[in-house]
Structures are given as structure tokens and as C-alpha cells.
N, C-alpha and C. Protein backbone atom coordinates (compact mmCIF):
# COMPACT_ATOMS: atom_id res chain seq x y z
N UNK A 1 0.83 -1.16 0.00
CA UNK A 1 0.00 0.00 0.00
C UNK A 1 0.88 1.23 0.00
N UNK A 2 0.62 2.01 -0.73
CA UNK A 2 1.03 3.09 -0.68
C UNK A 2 2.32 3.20 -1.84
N UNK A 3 2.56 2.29 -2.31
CA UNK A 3 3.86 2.03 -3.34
C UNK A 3 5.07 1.32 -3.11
N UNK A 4 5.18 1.98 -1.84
CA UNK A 4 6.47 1.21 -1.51
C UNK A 4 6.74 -0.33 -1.33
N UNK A 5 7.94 -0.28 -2.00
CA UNK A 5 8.66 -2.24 -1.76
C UNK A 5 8.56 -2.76 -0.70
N UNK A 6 7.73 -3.87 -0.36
CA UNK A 6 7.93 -4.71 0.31
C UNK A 6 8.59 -5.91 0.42
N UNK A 7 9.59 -6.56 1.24
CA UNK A 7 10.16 -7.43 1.44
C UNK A 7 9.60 -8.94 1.68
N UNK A 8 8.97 -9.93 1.78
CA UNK A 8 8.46 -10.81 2.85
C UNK A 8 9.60 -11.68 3.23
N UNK A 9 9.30 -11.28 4.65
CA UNK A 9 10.12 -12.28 5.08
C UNK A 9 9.40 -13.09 5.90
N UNK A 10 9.40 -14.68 5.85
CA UNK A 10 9.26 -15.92 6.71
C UNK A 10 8.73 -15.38 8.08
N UNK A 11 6.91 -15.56 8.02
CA UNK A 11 6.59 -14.99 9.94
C UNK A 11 7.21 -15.83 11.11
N UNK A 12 7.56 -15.36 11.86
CA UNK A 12 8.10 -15.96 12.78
C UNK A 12 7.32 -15.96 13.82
N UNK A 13 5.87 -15.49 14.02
CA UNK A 13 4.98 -15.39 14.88
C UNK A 13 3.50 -15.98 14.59
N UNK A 14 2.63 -15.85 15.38
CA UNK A 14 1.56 -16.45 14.92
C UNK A 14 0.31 -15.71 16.00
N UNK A 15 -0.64 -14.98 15.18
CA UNK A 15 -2.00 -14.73 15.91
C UNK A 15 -2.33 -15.92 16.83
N UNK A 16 -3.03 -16.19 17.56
CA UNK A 16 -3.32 -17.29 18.39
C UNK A 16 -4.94 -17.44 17.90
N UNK A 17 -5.63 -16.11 18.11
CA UNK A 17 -6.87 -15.75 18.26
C UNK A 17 -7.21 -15.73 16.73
N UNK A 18 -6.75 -15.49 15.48
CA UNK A 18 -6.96 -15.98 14.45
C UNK A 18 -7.47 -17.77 14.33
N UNK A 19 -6.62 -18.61 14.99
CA UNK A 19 -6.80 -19.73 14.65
C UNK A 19 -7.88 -20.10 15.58
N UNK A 20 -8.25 -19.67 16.88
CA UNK A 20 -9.33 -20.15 17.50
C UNK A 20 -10.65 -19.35 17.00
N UNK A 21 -11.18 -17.99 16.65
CA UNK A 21 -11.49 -17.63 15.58
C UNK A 21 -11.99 -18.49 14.26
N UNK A 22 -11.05 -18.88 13.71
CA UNK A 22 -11.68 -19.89 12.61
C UNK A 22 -12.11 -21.26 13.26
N UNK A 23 -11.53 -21.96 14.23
CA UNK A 23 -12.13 -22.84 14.95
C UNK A 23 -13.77 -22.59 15.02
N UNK A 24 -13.85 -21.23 15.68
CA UNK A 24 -15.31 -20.52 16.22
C UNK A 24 -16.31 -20.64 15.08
N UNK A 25 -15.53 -20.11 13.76
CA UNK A 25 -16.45 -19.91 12.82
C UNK A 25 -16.85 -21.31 12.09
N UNK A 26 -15.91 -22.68 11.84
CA UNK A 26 -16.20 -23.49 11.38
C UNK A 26 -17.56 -24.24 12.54
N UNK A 27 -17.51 -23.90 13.58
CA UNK A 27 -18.61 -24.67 14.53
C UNK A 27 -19.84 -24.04 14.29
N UNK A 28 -19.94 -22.63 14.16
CA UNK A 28 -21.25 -21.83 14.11
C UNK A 28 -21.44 -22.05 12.23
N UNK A 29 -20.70 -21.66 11.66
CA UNK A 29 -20.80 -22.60 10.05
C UNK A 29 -21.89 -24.24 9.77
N UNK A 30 -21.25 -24.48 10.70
CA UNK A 30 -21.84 -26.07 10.89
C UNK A 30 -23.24 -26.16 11.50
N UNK A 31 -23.79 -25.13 11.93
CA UNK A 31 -25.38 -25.24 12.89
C UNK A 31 -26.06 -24.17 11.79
N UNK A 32 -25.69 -23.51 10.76
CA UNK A 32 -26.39 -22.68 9.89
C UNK A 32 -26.89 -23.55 8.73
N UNK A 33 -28.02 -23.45 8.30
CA UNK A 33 -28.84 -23.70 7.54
C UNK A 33 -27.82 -23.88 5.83
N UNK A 34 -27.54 -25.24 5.24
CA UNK A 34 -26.39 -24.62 4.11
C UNK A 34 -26.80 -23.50 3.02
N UNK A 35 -28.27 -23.63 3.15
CA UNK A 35 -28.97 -22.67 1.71
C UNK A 35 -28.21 -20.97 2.50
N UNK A 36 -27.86 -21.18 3.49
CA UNK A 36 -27.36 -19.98 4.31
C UNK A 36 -25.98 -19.74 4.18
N UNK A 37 -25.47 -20.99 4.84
CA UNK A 37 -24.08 -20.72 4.86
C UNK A 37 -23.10 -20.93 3.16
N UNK A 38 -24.07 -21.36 2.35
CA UNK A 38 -23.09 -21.29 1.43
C UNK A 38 -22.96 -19.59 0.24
N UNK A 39 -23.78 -18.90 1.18
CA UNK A 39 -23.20 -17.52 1.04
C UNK A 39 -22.53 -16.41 1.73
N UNK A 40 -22.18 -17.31 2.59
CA UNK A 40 -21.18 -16.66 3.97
C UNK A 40 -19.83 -16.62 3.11
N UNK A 41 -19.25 -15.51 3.64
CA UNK A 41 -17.84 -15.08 3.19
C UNK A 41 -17.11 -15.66 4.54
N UNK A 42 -16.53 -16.21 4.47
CA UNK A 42 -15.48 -16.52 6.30
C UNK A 42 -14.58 -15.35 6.01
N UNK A 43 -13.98 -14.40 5.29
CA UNK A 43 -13.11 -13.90 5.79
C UNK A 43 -13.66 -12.75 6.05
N UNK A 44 -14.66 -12.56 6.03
CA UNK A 44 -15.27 -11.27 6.41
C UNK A 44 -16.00 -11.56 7.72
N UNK A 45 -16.60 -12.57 8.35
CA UNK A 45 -16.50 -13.53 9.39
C UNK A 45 -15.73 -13.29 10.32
N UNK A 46 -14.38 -13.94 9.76
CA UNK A 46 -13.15 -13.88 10.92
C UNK A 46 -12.58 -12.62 11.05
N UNK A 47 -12.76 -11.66 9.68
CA UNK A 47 -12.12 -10.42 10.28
C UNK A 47 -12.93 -9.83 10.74
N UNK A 48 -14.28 -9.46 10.84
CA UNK A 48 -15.27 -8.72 11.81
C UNK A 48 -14.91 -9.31 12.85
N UNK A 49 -15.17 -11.01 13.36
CA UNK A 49 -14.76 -10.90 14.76
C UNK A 49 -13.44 -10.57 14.99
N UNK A 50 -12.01 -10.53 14.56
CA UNK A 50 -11.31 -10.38 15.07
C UNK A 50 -10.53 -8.99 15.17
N UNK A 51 -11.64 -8.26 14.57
CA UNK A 51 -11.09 -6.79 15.33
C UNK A 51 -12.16 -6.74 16.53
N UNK A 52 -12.80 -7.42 16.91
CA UNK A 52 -13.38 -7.35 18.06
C UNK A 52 -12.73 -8.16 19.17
N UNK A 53 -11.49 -8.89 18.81
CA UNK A 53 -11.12 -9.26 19.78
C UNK A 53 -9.75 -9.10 19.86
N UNK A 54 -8.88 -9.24 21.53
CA UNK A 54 -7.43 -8.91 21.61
C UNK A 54 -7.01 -9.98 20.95
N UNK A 55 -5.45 -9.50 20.00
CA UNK A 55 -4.77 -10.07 19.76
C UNK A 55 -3.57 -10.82 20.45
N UNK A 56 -3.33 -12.62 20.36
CA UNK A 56 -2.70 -12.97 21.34
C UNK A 56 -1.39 -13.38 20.64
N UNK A 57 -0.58 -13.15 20.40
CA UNK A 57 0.72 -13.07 19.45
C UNK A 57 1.71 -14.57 20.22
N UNK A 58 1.85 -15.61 19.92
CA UNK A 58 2.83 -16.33 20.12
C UNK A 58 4.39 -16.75 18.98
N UNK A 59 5.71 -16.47 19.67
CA UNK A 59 6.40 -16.72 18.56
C UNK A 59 7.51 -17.89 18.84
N UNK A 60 6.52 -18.97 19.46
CA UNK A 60 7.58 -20.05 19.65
C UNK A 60 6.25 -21.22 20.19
N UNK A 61 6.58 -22.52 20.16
CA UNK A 61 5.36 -23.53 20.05
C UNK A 61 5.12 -23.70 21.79
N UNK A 62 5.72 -23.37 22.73
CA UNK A 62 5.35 -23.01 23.89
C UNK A 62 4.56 -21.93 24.55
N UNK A 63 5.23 -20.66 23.51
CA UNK A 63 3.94 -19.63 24.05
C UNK A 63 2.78 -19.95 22.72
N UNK A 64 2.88 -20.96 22.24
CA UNK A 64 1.25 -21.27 21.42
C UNK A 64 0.14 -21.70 21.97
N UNK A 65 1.07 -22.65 22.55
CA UNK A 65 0.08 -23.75 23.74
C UNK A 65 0.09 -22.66 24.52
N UNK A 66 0.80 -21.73 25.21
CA UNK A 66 0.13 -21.23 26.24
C UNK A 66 -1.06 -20.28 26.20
N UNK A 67 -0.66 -19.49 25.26
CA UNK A 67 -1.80 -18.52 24.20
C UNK A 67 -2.95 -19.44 24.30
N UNK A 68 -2.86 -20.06 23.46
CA UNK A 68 -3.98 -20.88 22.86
C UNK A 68 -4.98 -21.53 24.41
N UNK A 69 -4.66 -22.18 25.63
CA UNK A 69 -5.02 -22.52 26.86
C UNK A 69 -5.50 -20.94 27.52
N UNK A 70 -4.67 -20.09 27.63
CA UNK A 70 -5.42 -18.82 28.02
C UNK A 70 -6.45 -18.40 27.45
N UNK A 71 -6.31 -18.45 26.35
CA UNK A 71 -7.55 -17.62 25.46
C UNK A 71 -9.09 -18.86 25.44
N UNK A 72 -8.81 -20.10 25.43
CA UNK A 72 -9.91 -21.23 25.80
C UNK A 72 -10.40 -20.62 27.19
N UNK A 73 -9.46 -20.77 28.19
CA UNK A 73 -9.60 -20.02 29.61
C UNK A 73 -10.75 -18.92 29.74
N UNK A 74 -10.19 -17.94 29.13
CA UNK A 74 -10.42 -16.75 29.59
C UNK A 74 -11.19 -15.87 28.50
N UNK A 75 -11.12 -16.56 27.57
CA UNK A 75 -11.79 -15.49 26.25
C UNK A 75 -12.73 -16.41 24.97
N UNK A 76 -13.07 -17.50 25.79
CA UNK A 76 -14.25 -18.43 24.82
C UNK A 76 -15.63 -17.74 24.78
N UNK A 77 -15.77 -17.20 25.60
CA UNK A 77 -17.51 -16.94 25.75
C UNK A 77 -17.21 -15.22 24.40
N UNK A 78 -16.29 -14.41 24.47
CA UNK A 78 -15.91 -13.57 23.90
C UNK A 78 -15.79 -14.00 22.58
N UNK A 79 -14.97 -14.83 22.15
CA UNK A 79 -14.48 -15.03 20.87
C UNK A 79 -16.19 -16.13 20.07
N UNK A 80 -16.78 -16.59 21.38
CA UNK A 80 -18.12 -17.56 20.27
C UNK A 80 -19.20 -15.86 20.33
N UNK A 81 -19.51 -14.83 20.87
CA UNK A 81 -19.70 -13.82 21.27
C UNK A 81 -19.28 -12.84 19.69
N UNK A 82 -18.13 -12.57 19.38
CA UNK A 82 -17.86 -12.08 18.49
C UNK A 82 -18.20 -12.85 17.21
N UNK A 83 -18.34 -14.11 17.11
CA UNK A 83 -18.16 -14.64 16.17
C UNK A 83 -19.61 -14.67 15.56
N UNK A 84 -20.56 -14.55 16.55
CA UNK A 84 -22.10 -14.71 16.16
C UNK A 84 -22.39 -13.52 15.80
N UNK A 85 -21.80 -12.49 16.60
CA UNK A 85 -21.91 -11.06 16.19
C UNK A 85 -21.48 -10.81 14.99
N UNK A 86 -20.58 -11.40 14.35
CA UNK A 86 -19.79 -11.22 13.24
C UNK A 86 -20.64 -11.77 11.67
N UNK A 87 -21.24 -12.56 11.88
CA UNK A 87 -22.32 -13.62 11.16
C UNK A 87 -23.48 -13.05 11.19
N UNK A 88 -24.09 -12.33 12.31
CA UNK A 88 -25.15 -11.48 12.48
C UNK A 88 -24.98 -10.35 10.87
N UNK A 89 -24.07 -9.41 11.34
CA UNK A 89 -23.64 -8.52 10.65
C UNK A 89 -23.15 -8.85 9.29
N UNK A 90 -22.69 -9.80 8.77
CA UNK A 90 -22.13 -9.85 7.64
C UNK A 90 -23.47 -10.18 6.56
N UNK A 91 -24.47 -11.30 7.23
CA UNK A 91 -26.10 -11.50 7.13
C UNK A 91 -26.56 -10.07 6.57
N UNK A 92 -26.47 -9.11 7.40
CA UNK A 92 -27.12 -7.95 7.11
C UNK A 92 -26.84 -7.07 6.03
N UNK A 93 -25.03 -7.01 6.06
CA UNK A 93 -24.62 -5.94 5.14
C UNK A 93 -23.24 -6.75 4.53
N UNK A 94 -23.53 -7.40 3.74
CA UNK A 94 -22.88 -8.48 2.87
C UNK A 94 -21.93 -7.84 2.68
């Protein structure tokens, strides 16, 4: 964006809440009607909920598991919460 060169280099990190996120959305996917869900966009899905939720950044397979156990912990009712909210809204304004 904006013009300038970008490099990519190899992530060395990983959203946490992205992958539980799509977890979220493939379960609520699965209880929707298919004449429904097969006009669902998921990435408009996962990115509505996930600017609604904190980002949990792990960059090694120990703080994944730990990420990943906190956020089950402490941020399930939030992330199935966003995710219905997210499906609500996308329903409405495609």
C-alpha cells in the first residue's frame, strides 16, 4: 500500500486468536442452515470478529500452547460472542 517495496520475510509469529477464531467460525458454520451458509464469506466472518477481539501473538510452540489454553480459559464466551456477532452482521450488510 502506498507504493512502496515490500520485502516478505518468513513470519516468525503467529495470531493465536486468528486460529481459535476460525475454529469458532467453522462450529457456528456447521449449525447454519447450508442454503445460508453457502453464502457466507469466512473472511469477512473472521475479520469482523477479530477486530473485536485482543490479539494474542505467540512466537515459539510453547507460548502457542500457552496462548492458545489462556484464550480457551479466559476469552471463549468472547471469541463464540464475536463470532455470532460477526455472522449477524455480515447476514445484514454483505
Amino acid at each position: 500500500m502506498g507504493g512502496e517495496s515490500r520485502t516478505t520475510q518468513p513470519k516468525l509469529y503467529i495470531n493465536v486468536m486468528e486460529m481459535l477464531v476460525a475454529e469458532e467460525v467453522n462450529r457456528q458454520l456447521a449449525g447454519l442452515p447450508e442454503r445460508v451458509a453457502k453464502y457466507v464469506k469466512r473472511a469477512e466472518v473472521e475479520t469482523f470478529a477479530l477486530n473485536r477481539l485482543p490479539a494474542l501473538y505467540a512466537s515459539s510452540e510453547k507460548g502457542l500452547q500457552h496462548q492458545y489454553e489462556r484464550a480457551l480459559h479466559d476469552l471463549k464466551p468472547q471469541i463464540h460472542n464475536a463470532v455470532r456477532q460477526a455472522f449477524a452482521a455480515v447476514q445484514v450488510d454483505p
